[in-house]
Protein backbone atom coordinates (compact mmCIF):
# COMPACT_ATOMS: atom_id res chain seq x y z
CA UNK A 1 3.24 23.28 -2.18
CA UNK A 2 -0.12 21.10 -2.64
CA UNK A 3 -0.09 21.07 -6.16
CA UNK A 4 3.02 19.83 -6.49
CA UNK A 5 2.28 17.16 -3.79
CA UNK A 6 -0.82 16.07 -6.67
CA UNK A 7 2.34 15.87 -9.18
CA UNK A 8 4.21 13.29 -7.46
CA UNK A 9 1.78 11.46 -6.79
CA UNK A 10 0.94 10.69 -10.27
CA UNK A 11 3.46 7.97 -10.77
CA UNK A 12 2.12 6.09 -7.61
CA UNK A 13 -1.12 6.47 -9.58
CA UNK A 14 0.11 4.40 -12.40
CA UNK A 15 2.16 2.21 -10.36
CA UNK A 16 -0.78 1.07 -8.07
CA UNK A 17 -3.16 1.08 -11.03
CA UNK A 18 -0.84 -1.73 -12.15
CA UNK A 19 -0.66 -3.53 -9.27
CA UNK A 20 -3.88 -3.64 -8.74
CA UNK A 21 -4.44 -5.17 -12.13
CA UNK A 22 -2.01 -8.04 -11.45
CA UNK A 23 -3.50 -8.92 -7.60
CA UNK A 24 -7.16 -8.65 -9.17
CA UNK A 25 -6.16 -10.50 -11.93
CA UNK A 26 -4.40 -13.32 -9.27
CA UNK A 27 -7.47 -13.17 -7.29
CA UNK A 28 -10.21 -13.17 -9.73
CA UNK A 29 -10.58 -16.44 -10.58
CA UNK A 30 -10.54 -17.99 -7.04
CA UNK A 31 -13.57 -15.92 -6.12
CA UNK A 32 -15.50 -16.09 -9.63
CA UNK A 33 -15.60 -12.49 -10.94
CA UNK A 34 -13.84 -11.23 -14.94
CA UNK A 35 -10.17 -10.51 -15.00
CA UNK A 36 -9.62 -6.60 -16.08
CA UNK A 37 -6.96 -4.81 -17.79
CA UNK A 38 -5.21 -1.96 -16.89
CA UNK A 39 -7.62 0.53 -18.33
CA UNK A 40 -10.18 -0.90 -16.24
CA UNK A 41 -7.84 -1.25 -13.29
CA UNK A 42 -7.16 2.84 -13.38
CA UNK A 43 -10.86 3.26 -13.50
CA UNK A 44 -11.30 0.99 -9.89
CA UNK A 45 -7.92 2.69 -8.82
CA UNK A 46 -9.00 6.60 -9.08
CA UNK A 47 -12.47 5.28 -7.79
CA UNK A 48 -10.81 4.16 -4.81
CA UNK A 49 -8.66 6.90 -4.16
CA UNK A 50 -11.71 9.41 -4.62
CA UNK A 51 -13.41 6.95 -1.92
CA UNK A 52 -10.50 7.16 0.69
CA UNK A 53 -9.19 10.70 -0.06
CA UNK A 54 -11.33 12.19 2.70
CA UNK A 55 -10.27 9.56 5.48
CA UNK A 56 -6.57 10.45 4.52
CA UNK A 57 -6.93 14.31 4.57
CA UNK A 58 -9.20 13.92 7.94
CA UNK A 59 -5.85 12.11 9.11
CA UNK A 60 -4.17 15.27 9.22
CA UNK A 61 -5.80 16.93 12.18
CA UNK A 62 -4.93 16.16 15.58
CA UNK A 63 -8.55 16.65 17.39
CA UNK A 64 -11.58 15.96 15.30
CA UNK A 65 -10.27 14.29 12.48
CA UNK A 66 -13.18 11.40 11.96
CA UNK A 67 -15.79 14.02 12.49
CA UNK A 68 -13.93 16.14 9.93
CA UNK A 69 -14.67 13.43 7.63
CA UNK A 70 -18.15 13.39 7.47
CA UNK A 71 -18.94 15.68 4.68
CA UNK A 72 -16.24 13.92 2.57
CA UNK A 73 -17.55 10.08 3.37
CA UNK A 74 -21.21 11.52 1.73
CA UNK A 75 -19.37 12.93 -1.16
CA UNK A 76 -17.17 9.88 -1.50
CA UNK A 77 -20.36 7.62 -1.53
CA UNK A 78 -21.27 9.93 -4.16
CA UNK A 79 -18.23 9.09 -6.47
CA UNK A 80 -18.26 5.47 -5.48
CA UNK A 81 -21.76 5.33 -6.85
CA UNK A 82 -20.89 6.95 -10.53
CA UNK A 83 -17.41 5.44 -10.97
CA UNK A 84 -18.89 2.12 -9.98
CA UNK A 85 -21.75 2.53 -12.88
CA UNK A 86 -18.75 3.31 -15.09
CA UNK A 87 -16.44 0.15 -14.18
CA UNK A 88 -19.43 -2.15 -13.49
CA UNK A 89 -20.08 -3.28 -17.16
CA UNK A 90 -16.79 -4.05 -17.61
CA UNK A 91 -16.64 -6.47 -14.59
CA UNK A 92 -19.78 -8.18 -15.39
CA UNK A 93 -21.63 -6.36 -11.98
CA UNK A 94 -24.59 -4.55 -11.78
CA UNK A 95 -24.68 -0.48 -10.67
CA UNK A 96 -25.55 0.22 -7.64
CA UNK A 97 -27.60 2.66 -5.59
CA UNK A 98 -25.88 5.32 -2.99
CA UNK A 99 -26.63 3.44 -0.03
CA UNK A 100 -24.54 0.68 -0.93
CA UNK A 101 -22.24 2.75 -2.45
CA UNK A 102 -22.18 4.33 0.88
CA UNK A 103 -21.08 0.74 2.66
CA UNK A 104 -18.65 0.29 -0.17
CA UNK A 105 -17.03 3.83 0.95
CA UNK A 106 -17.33 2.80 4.54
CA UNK A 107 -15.85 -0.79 3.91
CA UNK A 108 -12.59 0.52 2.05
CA UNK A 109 -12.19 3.17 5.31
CA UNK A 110 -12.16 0.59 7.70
CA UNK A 111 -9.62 -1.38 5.23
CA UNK A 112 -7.61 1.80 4.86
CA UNK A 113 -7.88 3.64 8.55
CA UNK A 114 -5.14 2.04 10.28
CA UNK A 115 -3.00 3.52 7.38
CA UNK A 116 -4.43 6.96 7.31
CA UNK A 117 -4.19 7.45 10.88
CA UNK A 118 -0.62 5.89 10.71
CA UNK A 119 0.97 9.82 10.43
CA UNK A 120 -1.35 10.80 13.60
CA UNK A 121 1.48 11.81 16.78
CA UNK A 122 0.17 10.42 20.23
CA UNK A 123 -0.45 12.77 22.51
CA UNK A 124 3.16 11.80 24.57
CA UNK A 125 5.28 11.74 21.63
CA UNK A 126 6.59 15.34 22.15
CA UNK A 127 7.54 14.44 25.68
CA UNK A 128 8.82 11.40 24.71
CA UNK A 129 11.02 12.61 22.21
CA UNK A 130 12.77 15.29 23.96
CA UNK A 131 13.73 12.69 26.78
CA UNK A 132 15.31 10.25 24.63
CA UNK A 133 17.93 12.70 22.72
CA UNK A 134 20.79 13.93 24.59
């Protein structure tokens, strides 16, 4: 079942790849940095999702899910740093080292918790459930 979970999310791949080309390309001027093309854009995209993938499978359990994530954020940080040495030329940025590749990772988890977590069932939901059908 999880590898064919990998397949469909392939088109979402290309489909936020592209997006994020047009809203960096919308934005890029206002704050001073290159436009990109899509190439590029798949490059940032596949960076990001290796950077958030942990945060989204630590999601999953009920308990300990942050603490779950730990081992993943280092690795993420990890992938951050050599993707961004990849894409950087290309923007016009410099590399950078794995401590700020680690605040990078930890920047995009705070942007993406709320929707990682957003599967999570309180712990009342159960209860709550059951009383409202008939």
């Amino acid at each position: 079942m999880g590898y064919f979970r990998i397949l469909t999310a392939i088109p979402g791949f290309f489909i936020s790849a592209l997006l994020l080309m047009l809203l960096w390309n919308a934005i890029a001027p206002q704050v001073g940095i290159t436009s990109i093309g899509y190439v590029t854009a798949m490059l940032v995209n596949v960076t990001l999702w290796l950077a958030v993938a942990p945060l989204v499978a630590a999601g999953r359990f009920h308990i300990f899910g942050m603490f779950s994530a730990v081992p993943g954020f280092f690795l993420s940080s990890l992938f951050v740093m050599l993707l961004w040495g990849v894409v950087a030329p290309d923007l016009g940025l410099r590399k950078i080292e794995y401590p700020m590749a680690m605040l990078v990772t930890i920047t995009s988890w705070i942007a993406v918790g709320p929707l990682a977590f957003s599967s999570m069932r309180f712990a009342g939901w159960q209860w709550w459930s059951r009383g409202t059908r008939s």
